[in-house]
N, C-alpha and C. Protein backbone atom coordinates (compact mmCIF):
# COMPACT_ATOMS: atom_id res chain seq x y z
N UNK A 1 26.38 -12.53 16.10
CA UNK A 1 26.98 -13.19 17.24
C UNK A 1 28.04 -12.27 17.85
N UNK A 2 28.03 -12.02 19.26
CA UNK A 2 29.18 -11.01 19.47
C UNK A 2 30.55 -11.84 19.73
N UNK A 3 31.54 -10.78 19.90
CA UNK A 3 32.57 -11.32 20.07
C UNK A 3 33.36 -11.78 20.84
N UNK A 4 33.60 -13.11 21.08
CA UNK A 4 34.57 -13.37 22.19
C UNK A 4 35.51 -12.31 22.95
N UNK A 5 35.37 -11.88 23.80
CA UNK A 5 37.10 -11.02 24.33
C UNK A 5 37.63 -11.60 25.17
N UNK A 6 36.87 -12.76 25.74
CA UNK A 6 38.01 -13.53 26.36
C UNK A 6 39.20 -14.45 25.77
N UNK A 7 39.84 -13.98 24.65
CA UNK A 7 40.86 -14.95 23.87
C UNK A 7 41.87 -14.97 24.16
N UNK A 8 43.22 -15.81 24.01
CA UNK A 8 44.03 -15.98 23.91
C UNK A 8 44.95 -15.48 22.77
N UNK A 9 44.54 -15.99 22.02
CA UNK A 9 45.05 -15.37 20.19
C UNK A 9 44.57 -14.54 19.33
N UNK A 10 44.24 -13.16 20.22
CA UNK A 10 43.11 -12.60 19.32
C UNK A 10 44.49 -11.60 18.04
N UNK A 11 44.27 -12.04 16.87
CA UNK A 11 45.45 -11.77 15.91
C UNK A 11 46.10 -10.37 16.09
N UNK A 12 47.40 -10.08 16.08
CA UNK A 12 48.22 -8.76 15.79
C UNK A 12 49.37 -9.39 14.83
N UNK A 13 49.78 -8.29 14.11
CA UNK A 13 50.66 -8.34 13.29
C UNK A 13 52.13 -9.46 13.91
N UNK A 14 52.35 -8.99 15.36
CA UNK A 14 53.66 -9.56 16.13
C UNK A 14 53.48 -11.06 16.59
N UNK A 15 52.43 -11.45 16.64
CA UNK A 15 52.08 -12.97 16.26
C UNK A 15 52.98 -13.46 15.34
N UNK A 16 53.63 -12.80 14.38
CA UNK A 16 54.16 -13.40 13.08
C UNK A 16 55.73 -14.00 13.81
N UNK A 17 56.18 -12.68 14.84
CA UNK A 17 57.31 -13.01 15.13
C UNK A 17 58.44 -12.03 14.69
N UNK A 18 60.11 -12.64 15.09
CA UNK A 18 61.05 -12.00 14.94
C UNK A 18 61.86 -13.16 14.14
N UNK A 19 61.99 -13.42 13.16
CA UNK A 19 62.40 -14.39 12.34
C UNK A 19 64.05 -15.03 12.49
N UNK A 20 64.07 -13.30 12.39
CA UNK A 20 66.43 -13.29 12.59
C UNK A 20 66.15 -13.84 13.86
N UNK A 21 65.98 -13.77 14.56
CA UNK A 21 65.62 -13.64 15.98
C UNK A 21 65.37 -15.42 16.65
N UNK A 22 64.29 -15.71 16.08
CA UNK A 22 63.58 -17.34 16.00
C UNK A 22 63.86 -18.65 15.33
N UNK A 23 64.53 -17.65 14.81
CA UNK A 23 64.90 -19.20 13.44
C UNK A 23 66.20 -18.42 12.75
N UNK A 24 67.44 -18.23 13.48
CA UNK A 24 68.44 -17.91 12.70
C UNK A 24 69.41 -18.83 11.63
N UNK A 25 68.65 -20.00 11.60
CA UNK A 25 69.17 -20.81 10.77
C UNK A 25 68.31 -21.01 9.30
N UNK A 26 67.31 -20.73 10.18
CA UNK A 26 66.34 -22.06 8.82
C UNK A 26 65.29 -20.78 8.15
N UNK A 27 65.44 -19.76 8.88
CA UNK A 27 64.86 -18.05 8.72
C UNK A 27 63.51 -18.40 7.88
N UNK A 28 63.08 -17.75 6.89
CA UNK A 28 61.82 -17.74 6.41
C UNK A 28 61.69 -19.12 5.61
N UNK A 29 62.08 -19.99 5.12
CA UNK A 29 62.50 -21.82 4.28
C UNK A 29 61.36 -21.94 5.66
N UNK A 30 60.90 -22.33 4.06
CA UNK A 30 59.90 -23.71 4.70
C UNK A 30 59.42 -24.66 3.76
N UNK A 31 59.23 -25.73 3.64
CA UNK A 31 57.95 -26.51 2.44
C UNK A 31 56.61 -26.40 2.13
N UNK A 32 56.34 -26.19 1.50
CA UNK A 32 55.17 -26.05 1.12
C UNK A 32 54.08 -27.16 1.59
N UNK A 33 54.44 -28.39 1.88
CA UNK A 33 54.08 -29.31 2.09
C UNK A 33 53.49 -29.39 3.82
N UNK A 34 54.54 -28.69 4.30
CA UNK A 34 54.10 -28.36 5.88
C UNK A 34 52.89 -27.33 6.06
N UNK A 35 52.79 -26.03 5.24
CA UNK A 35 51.88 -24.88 5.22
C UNK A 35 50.68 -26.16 4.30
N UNK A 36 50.67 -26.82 4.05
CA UNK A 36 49.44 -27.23 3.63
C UNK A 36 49.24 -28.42 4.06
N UNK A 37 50.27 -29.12 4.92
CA UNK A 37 49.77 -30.19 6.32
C UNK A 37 48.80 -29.68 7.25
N UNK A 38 48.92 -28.11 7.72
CA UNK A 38 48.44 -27.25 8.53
C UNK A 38 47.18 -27.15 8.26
N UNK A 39 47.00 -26.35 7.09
CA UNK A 39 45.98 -26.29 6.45
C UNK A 39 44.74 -26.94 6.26
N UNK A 40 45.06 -28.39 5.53
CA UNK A 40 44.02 -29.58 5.75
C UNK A 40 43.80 -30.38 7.20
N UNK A 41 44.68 -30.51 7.56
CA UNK A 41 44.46 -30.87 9.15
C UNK A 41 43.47 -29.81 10.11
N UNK A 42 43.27 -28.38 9.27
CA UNK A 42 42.32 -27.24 10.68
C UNK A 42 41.28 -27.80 9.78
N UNK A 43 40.98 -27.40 8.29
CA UNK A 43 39.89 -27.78 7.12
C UNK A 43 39.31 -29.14 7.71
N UNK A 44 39.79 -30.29 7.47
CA UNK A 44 39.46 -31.31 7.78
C UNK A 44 38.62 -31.62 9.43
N UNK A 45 39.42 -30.97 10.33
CA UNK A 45 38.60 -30.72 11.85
C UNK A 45 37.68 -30.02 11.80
N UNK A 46 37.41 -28.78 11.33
CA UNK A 46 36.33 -27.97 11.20
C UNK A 46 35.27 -28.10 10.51
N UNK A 47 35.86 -28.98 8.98
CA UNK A 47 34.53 -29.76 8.19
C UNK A 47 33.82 -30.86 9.04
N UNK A 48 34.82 -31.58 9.84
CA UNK A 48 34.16 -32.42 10.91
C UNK A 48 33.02 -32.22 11.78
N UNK A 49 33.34 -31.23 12.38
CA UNK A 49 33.11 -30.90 13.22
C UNK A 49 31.75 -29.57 13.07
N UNK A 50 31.85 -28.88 11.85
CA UNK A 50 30.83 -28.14 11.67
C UNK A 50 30.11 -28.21 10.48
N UNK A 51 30.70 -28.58 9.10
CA UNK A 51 30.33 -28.61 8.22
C UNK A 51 31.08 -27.82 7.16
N UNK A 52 30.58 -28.61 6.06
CA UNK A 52 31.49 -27.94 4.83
C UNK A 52 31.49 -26.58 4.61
N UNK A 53 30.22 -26.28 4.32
CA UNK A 53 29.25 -24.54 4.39
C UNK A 53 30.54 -23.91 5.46
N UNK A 54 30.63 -24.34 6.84
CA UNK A 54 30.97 -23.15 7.68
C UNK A 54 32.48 -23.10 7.37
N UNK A 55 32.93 -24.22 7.58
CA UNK A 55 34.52 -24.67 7.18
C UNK A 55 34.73 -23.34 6.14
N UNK A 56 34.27 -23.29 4.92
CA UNK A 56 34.46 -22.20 3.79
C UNK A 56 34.21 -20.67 4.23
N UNK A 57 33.17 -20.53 5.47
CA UNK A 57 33.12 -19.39 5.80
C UNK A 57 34.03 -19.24 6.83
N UNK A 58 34.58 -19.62 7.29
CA UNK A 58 35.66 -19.81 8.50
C UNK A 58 37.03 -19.07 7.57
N UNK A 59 37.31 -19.89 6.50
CA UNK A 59 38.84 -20.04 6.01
C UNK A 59 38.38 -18.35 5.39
N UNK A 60 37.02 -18.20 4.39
CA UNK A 60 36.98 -16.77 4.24
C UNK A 60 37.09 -15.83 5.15
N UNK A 61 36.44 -16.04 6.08
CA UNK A 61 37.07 -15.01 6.98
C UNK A 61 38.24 -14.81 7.50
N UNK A 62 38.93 -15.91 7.62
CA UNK A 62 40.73 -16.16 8.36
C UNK A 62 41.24 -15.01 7.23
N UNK A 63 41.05 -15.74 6.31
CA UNK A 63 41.62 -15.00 4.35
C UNK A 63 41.55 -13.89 4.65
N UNK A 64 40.57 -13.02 5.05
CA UNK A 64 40.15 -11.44 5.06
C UNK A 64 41.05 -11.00 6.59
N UNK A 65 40.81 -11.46 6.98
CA UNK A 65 41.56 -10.92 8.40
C UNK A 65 42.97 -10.97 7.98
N UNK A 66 43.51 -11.45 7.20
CA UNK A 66 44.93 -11.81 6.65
C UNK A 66 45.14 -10.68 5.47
N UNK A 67 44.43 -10.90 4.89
CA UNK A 67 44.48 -9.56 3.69
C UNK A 67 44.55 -8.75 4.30
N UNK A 68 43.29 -8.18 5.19
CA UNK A 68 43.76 -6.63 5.69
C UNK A 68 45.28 -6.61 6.43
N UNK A 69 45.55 -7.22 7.18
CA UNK A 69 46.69 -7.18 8.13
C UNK A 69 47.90 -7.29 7.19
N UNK A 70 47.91 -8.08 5.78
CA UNK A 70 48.89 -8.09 4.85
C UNK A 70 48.91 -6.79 4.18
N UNK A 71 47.51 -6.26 4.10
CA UNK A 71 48.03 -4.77 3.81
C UNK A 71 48.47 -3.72 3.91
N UNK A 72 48.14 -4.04 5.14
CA UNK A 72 48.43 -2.25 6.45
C UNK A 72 49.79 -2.84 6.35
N UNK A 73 50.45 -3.93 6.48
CA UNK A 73 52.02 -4.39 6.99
C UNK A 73 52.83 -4.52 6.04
N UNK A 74 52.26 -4.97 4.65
CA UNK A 74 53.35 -5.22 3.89
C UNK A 74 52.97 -4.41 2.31
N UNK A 75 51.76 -4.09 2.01
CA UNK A 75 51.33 -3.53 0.64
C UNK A 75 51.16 -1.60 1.20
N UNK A 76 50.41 -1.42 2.03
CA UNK A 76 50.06 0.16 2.09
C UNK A 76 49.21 0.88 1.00
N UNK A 77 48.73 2.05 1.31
CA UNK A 77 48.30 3.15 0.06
C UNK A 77 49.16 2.89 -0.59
N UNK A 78 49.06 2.80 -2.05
CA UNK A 78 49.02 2.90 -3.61
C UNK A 78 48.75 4.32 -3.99
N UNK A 79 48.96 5.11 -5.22
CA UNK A 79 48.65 6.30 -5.81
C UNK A 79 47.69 5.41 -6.95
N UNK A 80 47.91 4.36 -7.45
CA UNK A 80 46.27 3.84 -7.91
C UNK A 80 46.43 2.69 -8.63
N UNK A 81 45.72 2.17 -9.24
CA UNK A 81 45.85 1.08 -9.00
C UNK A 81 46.70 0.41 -9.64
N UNK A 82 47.18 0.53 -10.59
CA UNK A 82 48.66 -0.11 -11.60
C UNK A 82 49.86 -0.59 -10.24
N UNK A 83 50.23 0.76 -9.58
CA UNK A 83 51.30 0.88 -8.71
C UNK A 83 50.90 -0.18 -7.01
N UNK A 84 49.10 -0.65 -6.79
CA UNK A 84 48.96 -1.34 -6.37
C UNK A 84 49.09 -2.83 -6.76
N UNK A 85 48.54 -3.04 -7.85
CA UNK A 85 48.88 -4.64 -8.54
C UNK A 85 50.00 -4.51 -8.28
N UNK A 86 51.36 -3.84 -8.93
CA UNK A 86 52.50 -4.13 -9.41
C UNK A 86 53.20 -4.48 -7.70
N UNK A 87 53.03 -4.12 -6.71
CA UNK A 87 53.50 -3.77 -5.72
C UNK A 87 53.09 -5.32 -4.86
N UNK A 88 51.85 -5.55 -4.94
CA UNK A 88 50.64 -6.56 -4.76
C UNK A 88 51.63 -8.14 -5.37
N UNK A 89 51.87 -8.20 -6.79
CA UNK A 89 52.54 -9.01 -7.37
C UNK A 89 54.38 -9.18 -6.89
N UNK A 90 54.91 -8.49 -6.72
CA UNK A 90 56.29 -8.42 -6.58
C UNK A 90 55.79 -8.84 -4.84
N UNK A 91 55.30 -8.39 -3.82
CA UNK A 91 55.61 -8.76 -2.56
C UNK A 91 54.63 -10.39 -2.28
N UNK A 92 53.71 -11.20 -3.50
CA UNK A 92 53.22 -12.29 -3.47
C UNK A 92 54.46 -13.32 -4.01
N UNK A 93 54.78 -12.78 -5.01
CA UNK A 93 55.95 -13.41 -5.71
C UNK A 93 57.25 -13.83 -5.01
N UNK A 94 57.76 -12.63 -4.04
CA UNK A 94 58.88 -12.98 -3.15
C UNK A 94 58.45 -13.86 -2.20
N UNK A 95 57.01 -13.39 -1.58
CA UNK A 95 57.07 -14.70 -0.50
C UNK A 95 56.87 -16.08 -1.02
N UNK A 96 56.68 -16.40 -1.67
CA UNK A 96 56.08 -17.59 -2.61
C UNK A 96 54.97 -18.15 -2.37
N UNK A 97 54.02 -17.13 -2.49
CA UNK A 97 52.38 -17.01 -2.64
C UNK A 97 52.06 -18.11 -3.68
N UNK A 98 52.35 -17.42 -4.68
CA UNK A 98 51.63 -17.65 -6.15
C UNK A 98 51.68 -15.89 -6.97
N UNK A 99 51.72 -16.65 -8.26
CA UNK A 99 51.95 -15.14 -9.15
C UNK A 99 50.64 -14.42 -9.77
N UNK A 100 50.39 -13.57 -9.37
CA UNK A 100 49.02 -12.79 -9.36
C UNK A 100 49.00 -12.25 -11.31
N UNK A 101 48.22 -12.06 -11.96
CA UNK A 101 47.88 -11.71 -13.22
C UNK A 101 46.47 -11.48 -13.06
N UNK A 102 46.61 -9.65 -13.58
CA UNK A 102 44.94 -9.28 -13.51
C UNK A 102 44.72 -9.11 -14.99
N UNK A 103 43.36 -10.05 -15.13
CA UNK A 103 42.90 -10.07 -16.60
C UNK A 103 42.06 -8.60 -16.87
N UNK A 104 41.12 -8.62 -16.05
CA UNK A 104 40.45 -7.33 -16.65
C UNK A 104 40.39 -6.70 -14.97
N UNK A 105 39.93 -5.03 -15.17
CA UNK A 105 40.02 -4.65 -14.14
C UNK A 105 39.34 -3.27 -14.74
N UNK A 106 38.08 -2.99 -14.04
CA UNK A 106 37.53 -1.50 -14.19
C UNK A 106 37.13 -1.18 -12.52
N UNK A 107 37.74 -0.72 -12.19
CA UNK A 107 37.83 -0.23 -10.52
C UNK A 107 36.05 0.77 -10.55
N UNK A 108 36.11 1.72 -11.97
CA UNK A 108 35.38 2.64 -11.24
C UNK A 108 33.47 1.96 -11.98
N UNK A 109 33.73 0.54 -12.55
CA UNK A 109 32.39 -0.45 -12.41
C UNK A 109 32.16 -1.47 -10.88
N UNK A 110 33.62 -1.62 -10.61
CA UNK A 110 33.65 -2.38 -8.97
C UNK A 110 33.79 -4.09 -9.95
N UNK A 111 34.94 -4.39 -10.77
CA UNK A 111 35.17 -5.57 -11.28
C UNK A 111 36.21 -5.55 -11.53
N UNK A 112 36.34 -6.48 -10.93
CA UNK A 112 38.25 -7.44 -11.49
C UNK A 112 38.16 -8.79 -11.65
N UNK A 113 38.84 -9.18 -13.11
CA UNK A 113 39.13 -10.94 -13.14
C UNK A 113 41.13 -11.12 -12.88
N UNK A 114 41.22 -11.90 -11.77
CA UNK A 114 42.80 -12.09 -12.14
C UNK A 114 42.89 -13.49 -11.43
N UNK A 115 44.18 -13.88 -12.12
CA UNK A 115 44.28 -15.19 -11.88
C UNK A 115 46.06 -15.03 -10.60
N UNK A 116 45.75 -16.23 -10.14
CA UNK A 116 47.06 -16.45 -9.42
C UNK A 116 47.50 -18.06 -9.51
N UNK A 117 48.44 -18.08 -10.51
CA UNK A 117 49.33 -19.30 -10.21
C UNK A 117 50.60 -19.75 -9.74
N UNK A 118 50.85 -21.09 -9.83
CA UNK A 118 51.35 -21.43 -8.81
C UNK A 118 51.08 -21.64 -7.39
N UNK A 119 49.32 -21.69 -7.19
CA UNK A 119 49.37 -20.51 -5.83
C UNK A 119 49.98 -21.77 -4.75
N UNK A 120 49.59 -21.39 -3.15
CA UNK A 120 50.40 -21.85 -2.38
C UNK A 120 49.36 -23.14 -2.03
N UNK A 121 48.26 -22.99 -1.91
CA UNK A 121 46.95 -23.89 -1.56
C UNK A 121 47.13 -24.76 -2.32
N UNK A 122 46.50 -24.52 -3.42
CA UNK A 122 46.30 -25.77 -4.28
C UNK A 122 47.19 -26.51 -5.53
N UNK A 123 47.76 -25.22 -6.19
CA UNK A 123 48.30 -26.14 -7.62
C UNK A 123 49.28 -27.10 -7.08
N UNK A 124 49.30 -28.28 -8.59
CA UNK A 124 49.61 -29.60 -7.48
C UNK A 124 49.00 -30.12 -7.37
N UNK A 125 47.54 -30.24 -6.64
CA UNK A 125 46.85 -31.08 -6.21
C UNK A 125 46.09 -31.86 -7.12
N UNK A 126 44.75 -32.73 -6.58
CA UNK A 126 44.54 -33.86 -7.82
C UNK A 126 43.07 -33.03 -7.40
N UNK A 127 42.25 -33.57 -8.81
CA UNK A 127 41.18 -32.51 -9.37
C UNK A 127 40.16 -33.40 -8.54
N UNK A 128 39.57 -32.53 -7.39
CA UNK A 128 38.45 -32.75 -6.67
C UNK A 128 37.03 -32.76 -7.24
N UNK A 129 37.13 -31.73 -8.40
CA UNK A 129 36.16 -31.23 -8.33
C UNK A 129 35.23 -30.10 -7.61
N UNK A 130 35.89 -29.31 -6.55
CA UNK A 130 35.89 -28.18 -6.01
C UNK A 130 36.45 -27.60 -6.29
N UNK A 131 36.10 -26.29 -6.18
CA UNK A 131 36.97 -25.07 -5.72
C UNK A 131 37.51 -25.19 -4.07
N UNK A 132 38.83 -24.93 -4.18
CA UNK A 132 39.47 -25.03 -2.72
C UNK A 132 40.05 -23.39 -2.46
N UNK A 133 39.75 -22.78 -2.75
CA UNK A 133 40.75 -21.34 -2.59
C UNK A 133 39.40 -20.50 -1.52
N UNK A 134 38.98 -20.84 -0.85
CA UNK A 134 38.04 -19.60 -0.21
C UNK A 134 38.66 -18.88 1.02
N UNK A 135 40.05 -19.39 1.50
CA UNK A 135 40.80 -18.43 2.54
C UNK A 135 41.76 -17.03 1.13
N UNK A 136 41.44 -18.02 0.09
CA UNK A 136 42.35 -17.17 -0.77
C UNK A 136 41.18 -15.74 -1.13
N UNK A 137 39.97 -16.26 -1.45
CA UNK A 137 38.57 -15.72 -1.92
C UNK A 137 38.73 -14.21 -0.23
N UNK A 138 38.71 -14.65 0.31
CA UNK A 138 38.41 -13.83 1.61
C UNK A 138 39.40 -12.61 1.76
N UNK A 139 40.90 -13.44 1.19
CA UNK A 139 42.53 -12.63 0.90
C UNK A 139 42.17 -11.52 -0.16
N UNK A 140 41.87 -11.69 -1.04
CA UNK A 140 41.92 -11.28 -2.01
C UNK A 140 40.68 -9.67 -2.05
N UNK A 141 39.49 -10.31 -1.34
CA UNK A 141 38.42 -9.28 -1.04
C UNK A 141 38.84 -8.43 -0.03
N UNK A 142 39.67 -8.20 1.05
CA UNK A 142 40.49 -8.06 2.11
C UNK A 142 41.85 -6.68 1.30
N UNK A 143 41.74 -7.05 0.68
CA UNK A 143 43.26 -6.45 -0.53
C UNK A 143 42.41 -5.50 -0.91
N UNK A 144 41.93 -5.57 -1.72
CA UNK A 144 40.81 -4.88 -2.92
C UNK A 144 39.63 -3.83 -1.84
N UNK A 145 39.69 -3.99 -1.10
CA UNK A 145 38.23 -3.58 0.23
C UNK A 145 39.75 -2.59 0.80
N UNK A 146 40.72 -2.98 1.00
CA UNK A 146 41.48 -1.78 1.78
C UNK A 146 42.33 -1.19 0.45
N UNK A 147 42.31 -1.20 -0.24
CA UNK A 147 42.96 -0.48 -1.08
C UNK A 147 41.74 0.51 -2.00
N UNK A 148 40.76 0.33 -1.80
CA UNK A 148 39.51 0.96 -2.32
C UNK A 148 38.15 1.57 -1.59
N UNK A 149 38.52 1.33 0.14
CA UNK A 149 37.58 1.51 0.26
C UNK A 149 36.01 0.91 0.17
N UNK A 150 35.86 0.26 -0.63
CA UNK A 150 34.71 -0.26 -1.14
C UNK A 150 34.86 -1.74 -0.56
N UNK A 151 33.70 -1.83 -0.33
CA UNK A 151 33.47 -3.69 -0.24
C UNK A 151 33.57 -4.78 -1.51
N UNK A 152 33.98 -5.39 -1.59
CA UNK A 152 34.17 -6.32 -2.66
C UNK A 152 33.69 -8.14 -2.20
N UNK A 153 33.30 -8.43 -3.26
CA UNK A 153 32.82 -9.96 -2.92
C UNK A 153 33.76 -10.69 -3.88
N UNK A 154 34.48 -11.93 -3.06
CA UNK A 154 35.48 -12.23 -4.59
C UNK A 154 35.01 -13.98 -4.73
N UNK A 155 34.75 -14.53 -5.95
CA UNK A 155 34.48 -15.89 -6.24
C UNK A 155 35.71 -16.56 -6.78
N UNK A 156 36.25 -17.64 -6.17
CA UNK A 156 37.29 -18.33 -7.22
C UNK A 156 35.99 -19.49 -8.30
N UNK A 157 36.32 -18.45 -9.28
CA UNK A 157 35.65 -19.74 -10.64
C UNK A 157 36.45 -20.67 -11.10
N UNK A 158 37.98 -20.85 -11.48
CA UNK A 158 38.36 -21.95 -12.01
C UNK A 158 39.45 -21.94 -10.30
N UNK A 159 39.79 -23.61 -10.32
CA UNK A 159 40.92 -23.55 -9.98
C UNK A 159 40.98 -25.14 -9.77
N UNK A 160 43.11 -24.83 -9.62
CA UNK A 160 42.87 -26.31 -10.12
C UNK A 160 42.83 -27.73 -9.46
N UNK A 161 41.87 -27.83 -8.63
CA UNK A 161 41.48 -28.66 -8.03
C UNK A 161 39.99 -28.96 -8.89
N UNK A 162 39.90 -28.13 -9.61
CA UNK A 162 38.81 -28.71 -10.69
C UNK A 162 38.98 -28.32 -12.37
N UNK A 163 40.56 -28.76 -12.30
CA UNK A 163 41.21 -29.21 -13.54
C UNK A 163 41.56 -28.10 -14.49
N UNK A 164 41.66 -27.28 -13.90
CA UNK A 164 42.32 -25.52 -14.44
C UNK A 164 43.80 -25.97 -13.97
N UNK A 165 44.42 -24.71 -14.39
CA UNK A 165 45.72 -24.77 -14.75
C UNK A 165 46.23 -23.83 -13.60
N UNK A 166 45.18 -22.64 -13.41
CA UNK A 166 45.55 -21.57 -12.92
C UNK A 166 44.29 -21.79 -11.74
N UNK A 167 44.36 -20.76 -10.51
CA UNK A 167 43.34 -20.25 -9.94
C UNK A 167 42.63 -18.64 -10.74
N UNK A 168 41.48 -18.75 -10.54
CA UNK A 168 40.77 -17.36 -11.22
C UNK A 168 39.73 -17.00 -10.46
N UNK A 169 39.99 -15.68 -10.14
CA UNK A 169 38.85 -15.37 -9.04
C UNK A 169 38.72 -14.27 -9.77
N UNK A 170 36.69 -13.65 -9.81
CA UNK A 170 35.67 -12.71 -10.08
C UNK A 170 36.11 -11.80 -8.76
N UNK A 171 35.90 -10.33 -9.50
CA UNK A 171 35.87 -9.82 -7.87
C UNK A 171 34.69 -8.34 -8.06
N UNK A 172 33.76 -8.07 -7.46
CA UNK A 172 32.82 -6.98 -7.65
C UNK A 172 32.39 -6.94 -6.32
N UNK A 173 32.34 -5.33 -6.50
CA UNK A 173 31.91 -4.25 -5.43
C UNK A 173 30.29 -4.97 -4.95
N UNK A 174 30.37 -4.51 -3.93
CA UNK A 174 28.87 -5.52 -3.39
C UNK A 174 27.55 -4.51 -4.11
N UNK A 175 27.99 -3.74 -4.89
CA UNK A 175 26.29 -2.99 -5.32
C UNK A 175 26.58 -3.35 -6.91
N UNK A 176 27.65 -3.98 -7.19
CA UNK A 176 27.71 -3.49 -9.04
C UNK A 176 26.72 -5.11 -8.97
């Protein structure tokens, strides 16, 4: 499908804003409760309106367009990958993401398992029985794809909207 260019909001980094600038009171504070009013209110219109299937490919793609742009802006080249996690974790942690932990990780098979809790989406919530993290799924492949070069496909397997503790997402290179 090609691409719209007639948009209004087509994303740049300065979309985000001037914070000191916009909000010299209340500056980056916010609730969590509002970022995920937002959230289910677009989810909920778009499942409406298109279906569950696309709704998930929608938020994956938002996720990936967000990862890359979180990387070029706030993560950058790494010298490899330790100094990327560690860098990855400390700038998720300050914003109050959720806290990233990579279980296994062989870069040069194209696999990573890591978990993120606390995260901002879901923990908290009551056990659906889904997986709800696929803007996170899209984030995460988005990270890993610009810091490597390589394409990556990422699955959230546990999370806890289906009675995990933690979120845990698979992540492999699209040929391994």
């Amino acid at each position: 499908m090609p691409e719209n260019t007639n948009r209004r909001y087509k994303f740049n980094w300065e979309l985000l804003g001037d914070l000191e600038v916009g909000r010299p009171n209340l500056g980056h504070q916010m609730r969590v409760e509002v970022y995920r009013l937002m959230q289910f209110s677009f989810r909920d219109i778009i499942e409406a309106r298109y279906g569950s299937d696309e709704a998930d490919r929608i938020f994956y793609e938002a996720g990936f367009l967000a990862g890359k742009e979180f990387y070029d802006n706030l993560i950058g080249q790494q010298e490899d990958l330790n100094s990327f996690v560690k860098k990855l974790q400390t700038v998720l942690k300050d914003m109050g993401v959720g806290i990233l932990r990579v279980e296994e990780a062989d870069i040069d098979k194209g696999h990573l398992t890591m978990t993120v809790s606390e995260d901002l989406d879901c923990s908290g919530l009551p056990d659906t029985g889904n997986e709800l993290c696929t803007y996170d799924e899209g984030f995460i492949a988005a990270l890993l794809n610009s810091y490597t070069g390589k394409s990556f496909t990422v699955k959230e397997v546990d999370c806890w909207c289906t009675g995990d503790r933690t979120c845990r997402f698979t992540a492999d290179t699209d040929g391994a």
